[in-house]
Protein backbone atom coordinates (compact mmCIF):
# COMPACT_ATOMS: atom_id res chain seq x y z
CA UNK A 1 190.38 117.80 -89.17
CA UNK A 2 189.71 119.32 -91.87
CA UNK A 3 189.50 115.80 -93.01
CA UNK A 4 186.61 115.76 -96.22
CA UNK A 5 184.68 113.69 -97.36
CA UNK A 6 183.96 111.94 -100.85
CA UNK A 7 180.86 111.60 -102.55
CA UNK A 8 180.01 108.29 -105.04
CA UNK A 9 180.61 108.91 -109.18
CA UNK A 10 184.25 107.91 -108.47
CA UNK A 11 184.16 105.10 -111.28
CA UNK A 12 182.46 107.40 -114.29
CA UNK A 13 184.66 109.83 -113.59
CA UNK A 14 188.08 107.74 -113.43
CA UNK A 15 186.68 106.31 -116.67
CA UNK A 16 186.26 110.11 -118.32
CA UNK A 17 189.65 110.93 -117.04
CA UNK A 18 191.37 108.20 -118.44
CA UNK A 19 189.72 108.82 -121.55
CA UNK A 20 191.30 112.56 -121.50
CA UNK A 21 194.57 112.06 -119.99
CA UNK A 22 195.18 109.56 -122.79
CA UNK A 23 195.00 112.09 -125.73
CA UNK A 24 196.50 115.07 -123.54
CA UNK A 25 200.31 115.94 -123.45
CA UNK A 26 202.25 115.84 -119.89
CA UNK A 27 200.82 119.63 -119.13
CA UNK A 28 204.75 121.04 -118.18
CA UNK A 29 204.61 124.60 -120.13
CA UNK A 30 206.13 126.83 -117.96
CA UNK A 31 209.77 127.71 -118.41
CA UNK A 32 212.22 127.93 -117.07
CA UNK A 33 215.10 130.29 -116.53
CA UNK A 34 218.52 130.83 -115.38
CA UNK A 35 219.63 129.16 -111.93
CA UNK A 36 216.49 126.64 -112.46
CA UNK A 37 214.26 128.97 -111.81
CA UNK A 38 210.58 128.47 -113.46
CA UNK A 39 209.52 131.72 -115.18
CA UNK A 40 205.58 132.00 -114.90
CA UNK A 41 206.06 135.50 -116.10
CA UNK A 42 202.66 136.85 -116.94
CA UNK A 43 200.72 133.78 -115.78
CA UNK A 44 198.04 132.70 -112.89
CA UNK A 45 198.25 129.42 -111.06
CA UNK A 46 195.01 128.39 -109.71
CA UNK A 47 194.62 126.44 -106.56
CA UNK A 48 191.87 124.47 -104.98
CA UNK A 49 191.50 124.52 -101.38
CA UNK A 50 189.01 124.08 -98.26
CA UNK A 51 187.58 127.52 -96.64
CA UNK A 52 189.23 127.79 -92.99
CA UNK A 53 186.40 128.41 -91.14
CA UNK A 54 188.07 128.92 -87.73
CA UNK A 55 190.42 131.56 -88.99
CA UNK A 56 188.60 133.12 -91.79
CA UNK A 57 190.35 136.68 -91.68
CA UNK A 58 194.07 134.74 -91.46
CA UNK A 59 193.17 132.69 -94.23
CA UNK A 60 192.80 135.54 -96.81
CA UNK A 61 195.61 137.40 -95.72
CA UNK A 62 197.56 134.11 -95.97
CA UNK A 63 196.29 133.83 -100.10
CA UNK A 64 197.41 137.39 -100.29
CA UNK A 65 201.10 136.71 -99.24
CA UNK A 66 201.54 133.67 -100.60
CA UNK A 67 200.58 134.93 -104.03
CA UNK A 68 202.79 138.53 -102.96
CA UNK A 69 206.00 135.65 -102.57
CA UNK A 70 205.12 133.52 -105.57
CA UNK A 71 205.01 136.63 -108.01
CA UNK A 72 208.29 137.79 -106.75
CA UNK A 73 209.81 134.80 -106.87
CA UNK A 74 208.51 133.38 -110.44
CA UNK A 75 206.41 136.41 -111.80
CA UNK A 76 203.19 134.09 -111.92
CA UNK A 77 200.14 134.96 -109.36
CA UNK A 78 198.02 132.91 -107.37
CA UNK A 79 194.63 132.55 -107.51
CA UNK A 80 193.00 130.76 -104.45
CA UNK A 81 189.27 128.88 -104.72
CA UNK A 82 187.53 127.69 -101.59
CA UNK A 83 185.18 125.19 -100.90
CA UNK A 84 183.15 124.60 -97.73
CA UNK A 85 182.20 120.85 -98.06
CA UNK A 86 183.00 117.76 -99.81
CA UNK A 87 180.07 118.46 -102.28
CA UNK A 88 182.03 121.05 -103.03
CA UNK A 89 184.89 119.84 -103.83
CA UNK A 90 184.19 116.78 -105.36
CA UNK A 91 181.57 118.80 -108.24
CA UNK A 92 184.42 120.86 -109.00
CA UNK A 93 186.99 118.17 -109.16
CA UNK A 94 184.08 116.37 -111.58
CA UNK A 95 183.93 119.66 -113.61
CA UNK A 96 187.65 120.08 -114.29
CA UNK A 97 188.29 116.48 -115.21
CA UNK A 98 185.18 116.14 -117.48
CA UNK A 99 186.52 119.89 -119.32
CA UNK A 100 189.96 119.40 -118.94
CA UNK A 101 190.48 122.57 -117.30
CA UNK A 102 190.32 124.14 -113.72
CA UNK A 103 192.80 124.27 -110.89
CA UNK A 104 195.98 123.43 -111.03
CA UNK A 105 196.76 122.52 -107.87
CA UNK A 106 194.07 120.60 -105.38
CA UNK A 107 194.59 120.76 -101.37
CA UNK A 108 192.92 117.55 -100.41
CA UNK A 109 192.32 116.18 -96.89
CA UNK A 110 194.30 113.08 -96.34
CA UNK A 111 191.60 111.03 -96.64
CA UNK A 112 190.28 111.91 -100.00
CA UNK A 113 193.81 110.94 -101.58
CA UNK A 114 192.68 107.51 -102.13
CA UNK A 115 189.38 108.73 -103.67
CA UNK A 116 191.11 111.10 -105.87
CA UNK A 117 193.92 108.88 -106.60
CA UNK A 118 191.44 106.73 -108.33
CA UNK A 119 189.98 108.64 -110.73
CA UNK A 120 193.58 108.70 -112.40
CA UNK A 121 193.57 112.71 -112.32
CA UNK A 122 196.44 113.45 -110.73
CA UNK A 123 200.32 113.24 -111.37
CA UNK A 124 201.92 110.50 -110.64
CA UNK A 125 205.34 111.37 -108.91
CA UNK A 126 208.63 110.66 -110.67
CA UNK A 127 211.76 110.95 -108.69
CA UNK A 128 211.82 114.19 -110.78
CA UNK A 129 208.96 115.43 -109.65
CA UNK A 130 210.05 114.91 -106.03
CA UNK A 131 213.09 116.77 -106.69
CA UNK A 132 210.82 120.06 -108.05
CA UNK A 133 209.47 120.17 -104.61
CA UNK A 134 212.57 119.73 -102.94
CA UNK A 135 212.96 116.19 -102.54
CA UNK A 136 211.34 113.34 -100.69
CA UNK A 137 213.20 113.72 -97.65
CA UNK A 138 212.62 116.99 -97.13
CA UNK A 139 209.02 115.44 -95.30
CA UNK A 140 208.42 113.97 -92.44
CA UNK A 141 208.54 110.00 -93.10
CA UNK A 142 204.90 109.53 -91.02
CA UNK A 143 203.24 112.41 -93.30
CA UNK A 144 204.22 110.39 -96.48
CA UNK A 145 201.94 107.41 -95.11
CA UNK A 146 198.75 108.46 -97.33
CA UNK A 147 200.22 110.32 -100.33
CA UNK A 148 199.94 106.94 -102.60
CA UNK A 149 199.05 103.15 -101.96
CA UNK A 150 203.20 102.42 -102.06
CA UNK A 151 205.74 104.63 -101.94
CA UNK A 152 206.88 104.23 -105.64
CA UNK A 153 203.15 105.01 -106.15
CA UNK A 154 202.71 108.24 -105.18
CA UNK A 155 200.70 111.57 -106.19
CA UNK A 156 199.86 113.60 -102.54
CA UNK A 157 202.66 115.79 -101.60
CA UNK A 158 202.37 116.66 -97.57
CA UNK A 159 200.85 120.02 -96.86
CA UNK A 160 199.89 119.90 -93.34
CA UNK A 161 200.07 117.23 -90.56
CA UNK A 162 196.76 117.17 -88.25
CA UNK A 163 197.04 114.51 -85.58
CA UNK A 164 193.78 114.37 -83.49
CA UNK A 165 194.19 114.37 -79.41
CA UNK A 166 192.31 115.18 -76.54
CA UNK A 167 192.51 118.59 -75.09
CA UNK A 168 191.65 118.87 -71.38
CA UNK A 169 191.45 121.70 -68.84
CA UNK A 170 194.29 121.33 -66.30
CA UNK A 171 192.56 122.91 -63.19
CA UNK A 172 189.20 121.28 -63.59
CA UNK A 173 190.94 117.78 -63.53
CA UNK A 174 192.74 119.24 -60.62
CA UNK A 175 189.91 120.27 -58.29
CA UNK A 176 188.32 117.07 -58.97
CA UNK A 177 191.66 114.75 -57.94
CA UNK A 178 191.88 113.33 -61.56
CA UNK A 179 195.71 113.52 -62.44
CA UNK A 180 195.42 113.12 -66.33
CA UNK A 181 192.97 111.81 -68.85
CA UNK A 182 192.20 108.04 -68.88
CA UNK A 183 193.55 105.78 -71.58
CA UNK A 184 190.69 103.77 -72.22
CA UNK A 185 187.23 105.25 -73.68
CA UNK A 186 185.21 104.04 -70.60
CA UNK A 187 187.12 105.48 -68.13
CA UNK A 188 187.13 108.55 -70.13
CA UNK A 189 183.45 108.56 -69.36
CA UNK A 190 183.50 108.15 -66.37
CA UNK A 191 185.93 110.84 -65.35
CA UNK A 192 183.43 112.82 -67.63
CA UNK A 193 180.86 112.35 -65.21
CA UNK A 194 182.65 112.95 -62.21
CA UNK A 195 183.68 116.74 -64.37
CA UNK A 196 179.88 117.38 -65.08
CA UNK A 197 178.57 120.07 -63.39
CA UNK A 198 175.96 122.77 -63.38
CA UNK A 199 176.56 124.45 -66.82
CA UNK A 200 179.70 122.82 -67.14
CA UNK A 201 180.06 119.45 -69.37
CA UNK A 202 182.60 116.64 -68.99
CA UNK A 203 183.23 116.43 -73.05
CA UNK A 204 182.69 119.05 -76.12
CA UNK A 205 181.58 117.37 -79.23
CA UNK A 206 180.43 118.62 -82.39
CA UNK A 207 177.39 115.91 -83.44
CA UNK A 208 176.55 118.30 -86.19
CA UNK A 209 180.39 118.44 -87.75
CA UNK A 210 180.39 116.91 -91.18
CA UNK A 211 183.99 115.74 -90.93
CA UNK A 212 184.52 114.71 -86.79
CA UNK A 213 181.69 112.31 -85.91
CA UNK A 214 183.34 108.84 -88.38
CA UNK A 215 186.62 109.70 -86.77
CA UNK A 216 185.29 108.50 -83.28
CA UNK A 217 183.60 105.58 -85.12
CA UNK A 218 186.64 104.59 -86.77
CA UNK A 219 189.10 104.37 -83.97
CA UNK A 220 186.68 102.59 -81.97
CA UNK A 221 186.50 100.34 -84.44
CA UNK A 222 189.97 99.81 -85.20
CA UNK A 223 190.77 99.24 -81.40
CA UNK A 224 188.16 95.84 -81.39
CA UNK A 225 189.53 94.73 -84.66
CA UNK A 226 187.45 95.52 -87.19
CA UNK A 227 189.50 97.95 -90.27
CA UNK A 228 185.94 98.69 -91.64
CA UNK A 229 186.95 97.69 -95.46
CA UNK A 230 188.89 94.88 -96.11
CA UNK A 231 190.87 95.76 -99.20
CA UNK A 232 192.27 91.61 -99.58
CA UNK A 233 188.53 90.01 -99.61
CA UNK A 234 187.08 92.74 -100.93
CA UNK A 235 184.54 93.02 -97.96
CA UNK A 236 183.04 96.26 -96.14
CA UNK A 237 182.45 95.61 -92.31
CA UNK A 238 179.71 98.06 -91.20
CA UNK A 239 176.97 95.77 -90.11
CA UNK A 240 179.25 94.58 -87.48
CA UNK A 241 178.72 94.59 -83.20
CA UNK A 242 182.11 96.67 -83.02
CA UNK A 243 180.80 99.30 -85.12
CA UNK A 244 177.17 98.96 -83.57
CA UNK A 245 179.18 99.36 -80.40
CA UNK A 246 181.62 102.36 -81.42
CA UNK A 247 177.92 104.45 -82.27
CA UNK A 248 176.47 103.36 -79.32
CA UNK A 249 179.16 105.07 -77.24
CA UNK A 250 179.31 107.96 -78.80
CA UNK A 251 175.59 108.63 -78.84
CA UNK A 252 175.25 107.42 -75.22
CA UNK A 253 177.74 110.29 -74.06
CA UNK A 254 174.77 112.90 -74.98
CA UNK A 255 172.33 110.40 -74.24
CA UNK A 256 173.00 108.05 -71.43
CA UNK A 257 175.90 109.55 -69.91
CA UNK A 258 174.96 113.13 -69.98
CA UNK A 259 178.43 114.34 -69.95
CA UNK A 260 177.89 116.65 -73.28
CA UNK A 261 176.03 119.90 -73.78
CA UNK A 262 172.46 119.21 -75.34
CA UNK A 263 173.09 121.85 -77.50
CA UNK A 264 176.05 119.84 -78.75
CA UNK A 265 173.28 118.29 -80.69
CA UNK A 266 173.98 121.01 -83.39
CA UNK A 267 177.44 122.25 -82.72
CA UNK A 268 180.13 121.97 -85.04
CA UNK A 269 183.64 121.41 -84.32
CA UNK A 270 184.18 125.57 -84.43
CA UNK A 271 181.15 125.47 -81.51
CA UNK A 272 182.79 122.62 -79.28
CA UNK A 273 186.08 124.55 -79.41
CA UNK A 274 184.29 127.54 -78.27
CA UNK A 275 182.67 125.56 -75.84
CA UNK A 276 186.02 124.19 -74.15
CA UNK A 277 187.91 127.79 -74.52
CA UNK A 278 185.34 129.34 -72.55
CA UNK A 279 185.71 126.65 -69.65
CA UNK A 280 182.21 124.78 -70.35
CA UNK A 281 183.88 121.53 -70.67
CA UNK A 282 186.66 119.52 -69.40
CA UNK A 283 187.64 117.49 -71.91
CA UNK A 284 187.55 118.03 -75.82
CA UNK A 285 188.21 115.19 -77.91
CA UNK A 286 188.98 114.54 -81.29
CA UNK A 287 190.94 118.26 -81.89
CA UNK A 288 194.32 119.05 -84.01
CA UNK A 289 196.98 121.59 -83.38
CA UNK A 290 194.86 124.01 -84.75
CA UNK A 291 192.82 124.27 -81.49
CA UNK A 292 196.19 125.95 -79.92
CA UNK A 293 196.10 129.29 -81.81
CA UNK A 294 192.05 129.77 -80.49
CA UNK A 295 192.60 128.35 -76.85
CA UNK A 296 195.86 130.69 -76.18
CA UNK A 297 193.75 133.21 -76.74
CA UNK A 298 190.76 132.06 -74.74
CA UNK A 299 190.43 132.30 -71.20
CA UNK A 300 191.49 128.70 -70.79
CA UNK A 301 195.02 130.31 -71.90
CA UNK A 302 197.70 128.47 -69.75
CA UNK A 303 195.12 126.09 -68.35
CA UNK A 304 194.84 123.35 -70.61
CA UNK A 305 196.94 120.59 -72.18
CA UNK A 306 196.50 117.67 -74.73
CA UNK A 307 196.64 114.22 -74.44
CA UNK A 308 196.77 111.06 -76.86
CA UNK A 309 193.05 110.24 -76.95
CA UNK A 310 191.85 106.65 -75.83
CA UNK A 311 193.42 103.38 -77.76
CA UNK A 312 191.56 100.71 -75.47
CA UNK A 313 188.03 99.96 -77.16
CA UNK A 314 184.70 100.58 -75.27
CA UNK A 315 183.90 97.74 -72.97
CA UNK A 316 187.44 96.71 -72.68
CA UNK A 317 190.31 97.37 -69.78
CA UNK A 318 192.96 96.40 -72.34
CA UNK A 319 193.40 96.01 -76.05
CA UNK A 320 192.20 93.03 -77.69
CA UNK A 321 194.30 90.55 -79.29
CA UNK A 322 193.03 91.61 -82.61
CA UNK A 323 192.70 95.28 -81.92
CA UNK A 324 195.25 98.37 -83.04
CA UNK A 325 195.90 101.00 -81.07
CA UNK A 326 195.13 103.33 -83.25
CA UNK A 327 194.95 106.97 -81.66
CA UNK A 328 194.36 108.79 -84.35
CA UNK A 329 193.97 108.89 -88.56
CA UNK A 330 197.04 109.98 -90.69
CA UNK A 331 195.41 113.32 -90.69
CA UNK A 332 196.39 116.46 -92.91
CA UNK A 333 196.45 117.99 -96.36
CA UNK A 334 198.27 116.91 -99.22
CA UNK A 335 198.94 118.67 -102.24
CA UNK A 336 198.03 117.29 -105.87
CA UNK A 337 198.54 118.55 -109.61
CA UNK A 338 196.12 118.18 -111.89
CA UNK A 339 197.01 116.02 -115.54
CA UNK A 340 195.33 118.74 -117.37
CA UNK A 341 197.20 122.13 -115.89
CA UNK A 342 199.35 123.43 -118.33
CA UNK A 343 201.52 125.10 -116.05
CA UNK A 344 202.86 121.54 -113.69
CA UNK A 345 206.26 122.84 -113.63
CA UNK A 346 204.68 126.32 -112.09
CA UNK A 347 202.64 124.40 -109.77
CA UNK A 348 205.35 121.91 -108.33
CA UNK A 349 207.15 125.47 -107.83
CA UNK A 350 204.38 126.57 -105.56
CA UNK A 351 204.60 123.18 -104.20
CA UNK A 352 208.03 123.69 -103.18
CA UNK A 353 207.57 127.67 -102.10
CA UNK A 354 204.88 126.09 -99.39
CA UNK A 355 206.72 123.37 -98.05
CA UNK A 356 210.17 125.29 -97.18
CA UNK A 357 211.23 125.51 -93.57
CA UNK A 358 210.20 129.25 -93.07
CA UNK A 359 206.74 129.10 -94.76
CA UNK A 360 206.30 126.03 -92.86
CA UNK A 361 206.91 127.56 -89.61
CA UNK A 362 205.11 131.17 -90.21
CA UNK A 363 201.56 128.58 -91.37
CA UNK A 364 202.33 126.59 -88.10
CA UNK A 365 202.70 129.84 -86.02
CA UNK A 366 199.16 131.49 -87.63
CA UNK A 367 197.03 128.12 -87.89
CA UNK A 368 198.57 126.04 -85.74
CA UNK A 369 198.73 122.94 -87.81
CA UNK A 370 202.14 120.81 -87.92
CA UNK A 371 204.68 121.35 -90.99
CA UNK A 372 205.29 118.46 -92.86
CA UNK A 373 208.87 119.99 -93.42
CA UNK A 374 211.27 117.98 -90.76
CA UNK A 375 213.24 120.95 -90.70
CA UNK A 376 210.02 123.47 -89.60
CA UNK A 377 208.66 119.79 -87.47
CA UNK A 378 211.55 120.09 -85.13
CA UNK A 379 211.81 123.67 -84.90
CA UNK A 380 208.63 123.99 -84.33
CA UNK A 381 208.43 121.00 -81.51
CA UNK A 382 211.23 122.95 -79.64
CA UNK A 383 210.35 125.01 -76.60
CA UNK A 384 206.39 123.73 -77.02
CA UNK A 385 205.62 121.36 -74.50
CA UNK A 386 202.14 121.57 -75.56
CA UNK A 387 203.31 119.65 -79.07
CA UNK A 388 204.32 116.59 -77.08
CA UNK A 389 201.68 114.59 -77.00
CA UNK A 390 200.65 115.65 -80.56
CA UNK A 391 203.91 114.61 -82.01
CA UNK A 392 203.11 111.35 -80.21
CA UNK A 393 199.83 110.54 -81.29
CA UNK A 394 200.91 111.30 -85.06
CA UNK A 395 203.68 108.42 -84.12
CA UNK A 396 200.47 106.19 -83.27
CA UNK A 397 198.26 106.94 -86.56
CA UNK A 398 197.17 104.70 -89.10
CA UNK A 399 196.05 105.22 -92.21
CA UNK A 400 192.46 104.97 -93.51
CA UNK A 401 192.14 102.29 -96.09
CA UNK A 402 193.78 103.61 -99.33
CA UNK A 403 191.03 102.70 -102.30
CA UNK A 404 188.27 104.31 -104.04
CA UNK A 405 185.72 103.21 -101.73
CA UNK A 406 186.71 105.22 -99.21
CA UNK A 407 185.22 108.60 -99.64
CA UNK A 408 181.63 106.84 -100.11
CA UNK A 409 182.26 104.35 -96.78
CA UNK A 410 183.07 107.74 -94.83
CA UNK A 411 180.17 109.59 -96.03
CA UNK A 412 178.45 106.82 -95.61
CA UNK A 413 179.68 106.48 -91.75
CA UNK A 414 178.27 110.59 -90.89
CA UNK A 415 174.95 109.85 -92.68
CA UNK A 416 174.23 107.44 -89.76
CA UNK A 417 175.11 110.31 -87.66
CA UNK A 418 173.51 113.04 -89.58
CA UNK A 419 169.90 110.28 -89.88
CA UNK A 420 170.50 109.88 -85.82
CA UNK A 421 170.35 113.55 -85.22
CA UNK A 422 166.39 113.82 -84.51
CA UNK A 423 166.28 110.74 -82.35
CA UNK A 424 168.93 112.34 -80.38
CA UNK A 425 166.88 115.59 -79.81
CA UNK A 426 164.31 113.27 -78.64
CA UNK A 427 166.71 111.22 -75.92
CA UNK A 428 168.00 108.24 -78.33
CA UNK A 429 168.62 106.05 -80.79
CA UNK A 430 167.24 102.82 -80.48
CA UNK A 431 168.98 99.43 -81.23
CA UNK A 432 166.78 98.62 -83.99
CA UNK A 433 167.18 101.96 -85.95
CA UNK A 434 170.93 102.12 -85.05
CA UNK A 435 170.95 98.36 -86.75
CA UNK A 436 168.97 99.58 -89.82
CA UNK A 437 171.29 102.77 -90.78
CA UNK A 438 174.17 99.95 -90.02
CA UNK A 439 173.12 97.84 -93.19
CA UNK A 440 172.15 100.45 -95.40
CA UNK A 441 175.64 101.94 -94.75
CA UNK A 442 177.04 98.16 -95.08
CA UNK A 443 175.23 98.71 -98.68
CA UNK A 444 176.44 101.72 -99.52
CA UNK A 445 180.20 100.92 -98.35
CA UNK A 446 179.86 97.04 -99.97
CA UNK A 447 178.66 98.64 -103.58
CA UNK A 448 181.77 101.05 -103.40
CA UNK A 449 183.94 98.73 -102.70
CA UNK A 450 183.05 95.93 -105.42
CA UNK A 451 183.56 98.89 -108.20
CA UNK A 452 186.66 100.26 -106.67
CA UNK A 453 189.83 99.21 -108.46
């Protein structure tokens, strides 16, 4: 999941970009011509969006069409930035508010919305604004869940859908009698163990990933009750057993377990992919869509299959009374227009361009992640049984909590992975240490949260 991460500043800059959205005009230069289309004849619409480090050489060829298309159809190019982490991103998203210039369009993982939504950058959607992309209903209703804290409130438009699963190989569950992938994390250990053998691992994970390692923290968490940030009280959650518990299960795979590589210690998510595609592990959790293009053309090819991931909370045969199933986050890209670009009507025209049924279905079909087009959803669920349980999980998401102090909580949640990593190398984390990254992330989370509108 390309699913990125915030860094702090979030209430200095909302405070600069209030103070320059309120002396600039609405931004919508671009003209347009007969039939409603918007002439960008002799201009360049930039765009902001993350580097696709598992298909690298697809990516720029994908810039190159998509900029090919847009100049035919508007006579404006398209100039694509990257960015490889959330530093990244967030310093340039700093930059351009504080100048009033710089992208025009932002690709942001689903879990920044919130963050960015707060600093009062963005476009708001009208109804009118909908229509320039095509209209509302054009999406699929599930990918709308994160664009805005209502739905009146709005200012993500859905890119890409990226529902996390498990992905496990079919003939090593075979030969060792297990029919399908348990439903509850411990007994998804414990098949793990029962799959570990000689070189090969029970479960692929990426400890060094800057965007997977909160994901497992936060449906663990979820699943014994505890939402990490209450928005109503105003109260961050961190310092709490169900969290202490959620890292404690996740370390003790590499750990305690042994079910996972020791190498894992520095794999990202590119690495555990690899890892699983070449047969070295049975299960790999915590993987989108995205996975299918590498694996069908891996030597796992025709021997694998995903599942819905675990919704029963370590230590637990069923879902507590308090709990949520939650199987995965409301994962994906949205698309966002900055107040400042002088060319909005050009870049809701992109906007549109990106989210039709056919370039919907040609992304899907080179990058494997799910349209957010219900027209290019179901054509692309048909004849796929692989999709199945991907489709499903999305149907079982929930949404990360939509304010501010989001982007520093998650940050906040991989730096007590990222502090971990040494005492991992060594053979684990101990209670106390564990306990003492807990509060200072309890800190860090709490202080985001009190400034956070």
């Amino acid at each position: 999941m390309r699913s990125r991460l915030a860094l702090g500043a979030v209430a200095a800059l909302a405070a600069a970009t209030l103070a320059l959205t309120g002396c600039s005009g609405s931004g919508s230069s671009s003209s347009s011509s007969a039939g409603g289309k918007v002439d960008g004849t002799g201009k360049t619409l930039d765009v902001m969006i993350a580097a696709n480090a598992l298909y690298p050489t697809q990516q720029q060829k994908w810039f190159s069409d998509v900029s090919a298309q847009f100049q035919k159809e508007t006579g404006a190019t398209v100039k694509f930035e990257t960015f490889a982490s959330a530093n990244d991103e967030l310093t340039k998203i700093q930059t351009s508010v504080l100048s009033g210039q710089g992208p025009d369009i932002y690709d942001l993982g689903t879990t920044f919305t919130p963050t960015a939504y707060s600093t009062g950058a963005f476009v708001k959607l009208t109804k009118d604004d909908w229509e320039k992309v095509g209209g509302r209903d054009r999406f699929v209703p599930a990918t709308l869940g994160i664009s805005g804290p209502s739905a009146s409130d709005e200012v993500g438009i859905p890119f890409l859908s990226r529902p996390f699963v498990l992905a496990y190989n079919t003939e090593l569950l075979k030969a060792a009698g297990i029919d399908k992938p348990a439903t509850t994390w411990d007994g998804l250990a414990a098949q793990a163990k029962k799959l570990t053998s000689g070189d090969v691992h029970g479960m692929a994970v990426a400890y060094a990933d800057s965007f997977d390692p909160w994901k497992f923290v936060w449906a663990m968490s979820m699943q014994q009750g505890n939402t990490l940030l209450d928005l109503k009280t105003k109260k961050a959650t961190i310092d709490d057993a169900a969290v202490k518990k959620a890292y404690q299960t996740y370390f003790g795979w590499l750990t305690e377990d042994k079910v996972v590589d020791p190498a894992a210690i520095g794999w990202k998510n590119a690495q555990a992919v690899a890892a699983f595609a070449a047969g070295k592990a049975a299960f790999l959790p915590m993987v989108s869509s995205s996975s299918q293009v590498s694996l069908d053309a891996s030597p796992v090819a025709g021997k694998y299959a995903y599942a819905v991931m675990p919704t029963v909370p370590p230590g637990a045969s069923k879902l507590p009374g308090d709990g949520k199933a939650a199987a995965t986050i409301i994962s994906g890209d949205n698309m966002v227009v900055a107040k400042y670009s002088k060319n909005q009507d050009l870049a809701f025209a992109l906007i549109k361009m990106l989210t039709s049924e056919e370039n919907q279905v040609a992304y899907t079909k080179t990058f494997g992640d799910l349209p957010t087009n219900a027209a290019a959803a179901k054509r692309i669920e048909e004849g796929n049984q692989l999709l199945g349980p991907i489709l499903d999980a999305g149907t079982k998401a929930y949404g990360t909590p939509f304010s501010g102090a989001w982007g520093d909580t998650q940050l906040a949640l991989v730096n007590v992975v990222v502090q971990s990593i040494p005492a991992l190398s060594s053979g684990g984390v101990s209670s106390s240490d564990l306990q003492s990254r807990l509060k200072a992330a309890q800190a860090t989370a709490q202080a985001a949260l009190s400034k956070a509108k």
